[in-house]
C-alpha atoms as a PDB file:
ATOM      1  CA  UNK A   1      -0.623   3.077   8.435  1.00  0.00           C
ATOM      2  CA  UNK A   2       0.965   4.110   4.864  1.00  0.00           C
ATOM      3  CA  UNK A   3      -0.121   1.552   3.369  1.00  0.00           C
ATOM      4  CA  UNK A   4      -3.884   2.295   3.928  1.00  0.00           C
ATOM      5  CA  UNK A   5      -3.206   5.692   2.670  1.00  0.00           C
ATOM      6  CA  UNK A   6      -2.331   4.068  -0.721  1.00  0.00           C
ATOM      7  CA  UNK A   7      -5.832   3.278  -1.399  1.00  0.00           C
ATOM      8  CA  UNK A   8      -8.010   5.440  -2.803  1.00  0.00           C
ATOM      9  CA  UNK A   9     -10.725   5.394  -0.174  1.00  0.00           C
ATOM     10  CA  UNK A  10      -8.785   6.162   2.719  1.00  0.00           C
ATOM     11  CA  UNK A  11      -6.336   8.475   0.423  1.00  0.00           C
ATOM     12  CA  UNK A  12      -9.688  10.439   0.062  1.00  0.00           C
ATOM     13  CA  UNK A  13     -10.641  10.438   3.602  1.00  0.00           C
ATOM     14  CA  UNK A  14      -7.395  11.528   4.512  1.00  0.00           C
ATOM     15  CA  UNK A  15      -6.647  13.989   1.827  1.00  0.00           C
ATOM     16  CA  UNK A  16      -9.515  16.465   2.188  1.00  0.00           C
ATOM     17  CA  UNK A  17      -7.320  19.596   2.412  1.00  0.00           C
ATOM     18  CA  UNK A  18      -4.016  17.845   1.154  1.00  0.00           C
ATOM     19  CA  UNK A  19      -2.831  16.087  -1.731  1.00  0.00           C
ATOM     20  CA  UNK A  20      -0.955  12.690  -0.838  1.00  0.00           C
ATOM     21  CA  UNK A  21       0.921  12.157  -3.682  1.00  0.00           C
ATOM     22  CA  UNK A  22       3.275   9.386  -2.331  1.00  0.00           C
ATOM     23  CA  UNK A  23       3.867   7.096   0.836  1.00  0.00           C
ATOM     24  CA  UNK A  24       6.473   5.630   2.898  1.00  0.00           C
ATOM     25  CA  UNK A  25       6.079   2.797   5.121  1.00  0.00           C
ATOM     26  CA  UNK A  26       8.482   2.741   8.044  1.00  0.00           C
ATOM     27  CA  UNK A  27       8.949  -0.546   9.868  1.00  0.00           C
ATOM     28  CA  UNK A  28       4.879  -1.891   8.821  1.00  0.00           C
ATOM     29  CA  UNK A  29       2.668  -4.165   9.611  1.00  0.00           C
ATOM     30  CA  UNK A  30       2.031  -5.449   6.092  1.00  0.00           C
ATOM     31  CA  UNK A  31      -1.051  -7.921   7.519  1.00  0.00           C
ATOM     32  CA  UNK A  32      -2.336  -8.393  10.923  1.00  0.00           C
ATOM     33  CA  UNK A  33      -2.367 -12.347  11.442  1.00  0.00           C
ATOM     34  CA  UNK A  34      -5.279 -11.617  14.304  1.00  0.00           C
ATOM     35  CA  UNK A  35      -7.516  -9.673  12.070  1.00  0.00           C
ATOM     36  CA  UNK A  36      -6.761 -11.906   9.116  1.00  0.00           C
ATOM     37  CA  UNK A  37      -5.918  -8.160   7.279  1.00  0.00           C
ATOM     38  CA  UNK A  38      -3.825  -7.092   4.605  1.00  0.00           C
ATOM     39  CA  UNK A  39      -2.782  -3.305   4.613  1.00  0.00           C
ATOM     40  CA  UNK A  40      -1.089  -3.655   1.309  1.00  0.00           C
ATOM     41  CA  UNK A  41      -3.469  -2.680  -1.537  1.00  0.00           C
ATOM     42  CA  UNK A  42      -3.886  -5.350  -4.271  1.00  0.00           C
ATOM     43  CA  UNK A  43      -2.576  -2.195  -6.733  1.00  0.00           C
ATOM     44  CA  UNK A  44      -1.747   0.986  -4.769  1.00  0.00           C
ATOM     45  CA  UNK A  45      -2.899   3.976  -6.117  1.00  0.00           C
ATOM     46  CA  UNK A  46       0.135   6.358  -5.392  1.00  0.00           C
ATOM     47  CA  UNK A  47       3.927   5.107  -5.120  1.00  0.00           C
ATOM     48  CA  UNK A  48       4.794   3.156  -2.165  1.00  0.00           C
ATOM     49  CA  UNK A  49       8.087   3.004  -0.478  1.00  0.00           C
ATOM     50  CA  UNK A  50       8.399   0.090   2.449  1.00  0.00           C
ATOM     51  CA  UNK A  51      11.427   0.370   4.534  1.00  0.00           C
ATOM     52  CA  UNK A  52      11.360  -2.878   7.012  1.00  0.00           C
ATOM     53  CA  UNK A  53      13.645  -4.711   9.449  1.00  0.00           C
ATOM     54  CA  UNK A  54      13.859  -8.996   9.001  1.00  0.00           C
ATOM     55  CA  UNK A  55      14.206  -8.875  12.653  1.00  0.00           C
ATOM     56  CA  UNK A  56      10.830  -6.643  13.104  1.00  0.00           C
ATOM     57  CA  UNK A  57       8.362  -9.014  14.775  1.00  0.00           C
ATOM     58  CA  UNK A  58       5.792  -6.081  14.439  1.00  0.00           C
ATOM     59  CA  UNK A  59       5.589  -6.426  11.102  1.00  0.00           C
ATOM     60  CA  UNK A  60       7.073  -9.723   9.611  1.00  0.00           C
ATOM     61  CA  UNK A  61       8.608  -9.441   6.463  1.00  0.00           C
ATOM     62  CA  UNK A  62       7.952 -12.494   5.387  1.00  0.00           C
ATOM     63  CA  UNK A  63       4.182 -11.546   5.649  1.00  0.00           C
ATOM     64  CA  UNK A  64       4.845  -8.165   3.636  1.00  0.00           C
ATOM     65  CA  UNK A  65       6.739  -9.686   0.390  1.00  0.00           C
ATOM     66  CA  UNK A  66       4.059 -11.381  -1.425  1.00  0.00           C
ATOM     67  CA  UNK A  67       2.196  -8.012  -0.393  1.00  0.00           C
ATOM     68  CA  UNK A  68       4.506  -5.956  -2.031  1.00  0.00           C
ATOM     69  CA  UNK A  69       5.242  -8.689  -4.817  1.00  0.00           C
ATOM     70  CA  UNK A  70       1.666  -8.706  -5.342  1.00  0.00           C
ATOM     71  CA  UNK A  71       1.456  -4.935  -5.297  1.00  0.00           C
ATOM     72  CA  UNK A  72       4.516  -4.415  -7.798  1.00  0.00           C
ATOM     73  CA  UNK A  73       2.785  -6.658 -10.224  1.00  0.00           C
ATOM     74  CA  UNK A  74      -0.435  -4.788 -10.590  1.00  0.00           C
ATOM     75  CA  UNK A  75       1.933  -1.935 -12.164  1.00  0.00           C
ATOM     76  CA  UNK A  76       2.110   0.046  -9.478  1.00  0.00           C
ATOM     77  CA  UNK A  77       4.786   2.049  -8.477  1.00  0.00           C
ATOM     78  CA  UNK A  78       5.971   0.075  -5.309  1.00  0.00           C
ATOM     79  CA  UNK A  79       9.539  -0.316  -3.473  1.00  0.00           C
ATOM     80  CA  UNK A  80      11.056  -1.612  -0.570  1.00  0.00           C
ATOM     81  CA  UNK A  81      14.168  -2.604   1.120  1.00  0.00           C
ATOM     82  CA  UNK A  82      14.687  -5.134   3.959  1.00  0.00           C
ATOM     83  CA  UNK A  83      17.343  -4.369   6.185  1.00  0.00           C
ATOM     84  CA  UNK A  84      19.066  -7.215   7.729  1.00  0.00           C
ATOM     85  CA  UNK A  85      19.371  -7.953  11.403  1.00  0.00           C
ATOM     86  CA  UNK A  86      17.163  -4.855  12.179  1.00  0.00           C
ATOM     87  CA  UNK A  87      14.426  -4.718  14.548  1.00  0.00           C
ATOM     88  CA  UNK A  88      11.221  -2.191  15.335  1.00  0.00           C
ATOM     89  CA  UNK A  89      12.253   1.522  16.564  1.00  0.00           C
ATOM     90  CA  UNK A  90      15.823   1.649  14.877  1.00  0.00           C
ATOM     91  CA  UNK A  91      15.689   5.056  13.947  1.00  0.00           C
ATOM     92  CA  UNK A  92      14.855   6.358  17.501  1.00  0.00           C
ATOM     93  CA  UNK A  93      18.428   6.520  19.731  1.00  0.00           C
ATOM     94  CA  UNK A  94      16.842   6.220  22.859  1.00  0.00           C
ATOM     95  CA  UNK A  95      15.288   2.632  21.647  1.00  0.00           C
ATOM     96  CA  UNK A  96      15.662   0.286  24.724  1.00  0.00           C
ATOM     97  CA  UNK A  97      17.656  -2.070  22.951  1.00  0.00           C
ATOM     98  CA  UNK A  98      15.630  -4.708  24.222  1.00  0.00           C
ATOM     99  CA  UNK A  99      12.507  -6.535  23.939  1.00  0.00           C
ATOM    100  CA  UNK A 100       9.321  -4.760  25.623  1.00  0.00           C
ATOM    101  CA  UNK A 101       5.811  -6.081  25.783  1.00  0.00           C
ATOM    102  CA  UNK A 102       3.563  -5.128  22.723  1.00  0.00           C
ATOM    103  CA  UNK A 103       0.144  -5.929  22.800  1.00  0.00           C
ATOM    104  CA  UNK A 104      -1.582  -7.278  19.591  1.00  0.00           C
ATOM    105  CA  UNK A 105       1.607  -8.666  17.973  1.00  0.00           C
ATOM    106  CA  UNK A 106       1.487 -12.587  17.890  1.00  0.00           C
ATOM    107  CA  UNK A 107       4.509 -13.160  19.945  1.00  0.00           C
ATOM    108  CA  UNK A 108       3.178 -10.499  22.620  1.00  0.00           C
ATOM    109  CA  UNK A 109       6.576  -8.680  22.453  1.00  0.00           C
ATOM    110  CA  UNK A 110       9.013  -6.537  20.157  1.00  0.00           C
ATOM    111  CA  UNK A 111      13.094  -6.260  19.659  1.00  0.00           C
ATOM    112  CA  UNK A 112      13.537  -2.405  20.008  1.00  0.00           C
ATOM    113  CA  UNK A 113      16.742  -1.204  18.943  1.00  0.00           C
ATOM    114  CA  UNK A 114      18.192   1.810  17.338  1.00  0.00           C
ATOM    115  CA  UNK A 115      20.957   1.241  14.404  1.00  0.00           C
ATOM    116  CA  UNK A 116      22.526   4.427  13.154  1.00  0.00           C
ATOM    117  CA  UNK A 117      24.027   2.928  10.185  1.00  0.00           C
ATOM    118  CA  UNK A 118      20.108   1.742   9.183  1.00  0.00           C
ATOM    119  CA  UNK A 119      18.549   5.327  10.859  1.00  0.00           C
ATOM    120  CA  UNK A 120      21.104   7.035   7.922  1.00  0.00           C
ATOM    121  CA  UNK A 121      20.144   4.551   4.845  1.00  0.00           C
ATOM    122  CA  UNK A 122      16.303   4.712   5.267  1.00  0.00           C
ATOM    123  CA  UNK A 123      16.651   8.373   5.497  1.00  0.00           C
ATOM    124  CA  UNK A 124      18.655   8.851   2.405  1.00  0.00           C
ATOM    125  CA  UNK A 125      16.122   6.349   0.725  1.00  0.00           C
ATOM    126  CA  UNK A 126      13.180   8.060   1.551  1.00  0.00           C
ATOM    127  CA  UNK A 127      14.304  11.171   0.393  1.00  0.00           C
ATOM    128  CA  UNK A 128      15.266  10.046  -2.862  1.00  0.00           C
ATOM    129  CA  UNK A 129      12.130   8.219  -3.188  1.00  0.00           C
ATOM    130  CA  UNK A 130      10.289  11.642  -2.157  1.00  0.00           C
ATOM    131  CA  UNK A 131      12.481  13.332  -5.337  1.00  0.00           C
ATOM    132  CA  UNK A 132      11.856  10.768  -8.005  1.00  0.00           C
ATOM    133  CA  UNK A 133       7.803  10.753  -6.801  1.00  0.00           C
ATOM    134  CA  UNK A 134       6.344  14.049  -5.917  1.00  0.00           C
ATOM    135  CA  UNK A 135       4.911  16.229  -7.993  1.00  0.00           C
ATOM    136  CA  UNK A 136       4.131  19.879  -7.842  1.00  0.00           C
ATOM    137  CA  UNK A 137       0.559  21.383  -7.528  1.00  0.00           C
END
């Protein structure tokens, strides 16, 4: 989970022999309804990029927002982009295109469906978010 690793506890616990300087979240699971947990960090201690689908049941958008919102206003250094129409998995072309069974998400299932056109954006966006937000040794 990126987002975790935006925290300074599990950043540490993570980072023993390598500096994480920034994180993307692909797709996410901003808060797991179940657990009654939010992944998102109240004020993230690195830069955050979230990449998400509104069609991602895995991770409902509508549940990451006031996450990020929330995030953004502590002064952190937090962005994101929803892509419309786009489920879990669009990045991987042999994504069923289809929904498949996925235990521990509410509705018990998941759209699965690779989108070039979204595989191509997120990838340009997360390098140029890697650019403006690493920094050397």
């Amino acid at each position: 989970m990126a987002y975790l690793l935006t925290a300074d506890p599990m950043r540490r616990a993570f980072s023993q022999h390598t500096r994480i300087s920034s994180a993307i979240a692909l797709y996410g699971e901003c808060h797991n309804p179940t657990l009654n947990v939010d992944f998102v960090p109240a004020a993230p201690n690195i830069p955050l990029l979230a990449l998400l689908g509104d069609a991602d049941n895995d991770g409902d958008v509508h549940d990451c927002l006031p996450l990020l919102e929330r995030a953004l206003a502590s002064g952190a250094q937090v962005e994101w982009t929803i892509f419309p129409g786009i489920g879990h998995d669009w990045d991987h072309p042999d994504a069923p295109g289809k929904t498949v069974p996925q235990p521990g998400v509410n509705t018990g299932w998941v759209w699965m469906q690779y989108d070039r056109a979204t595989t191509l954006k997120s990838r340009d966006q997360a390098f140029a978010f890697l650019a403006r937000t690493l920094h050397g040794p």
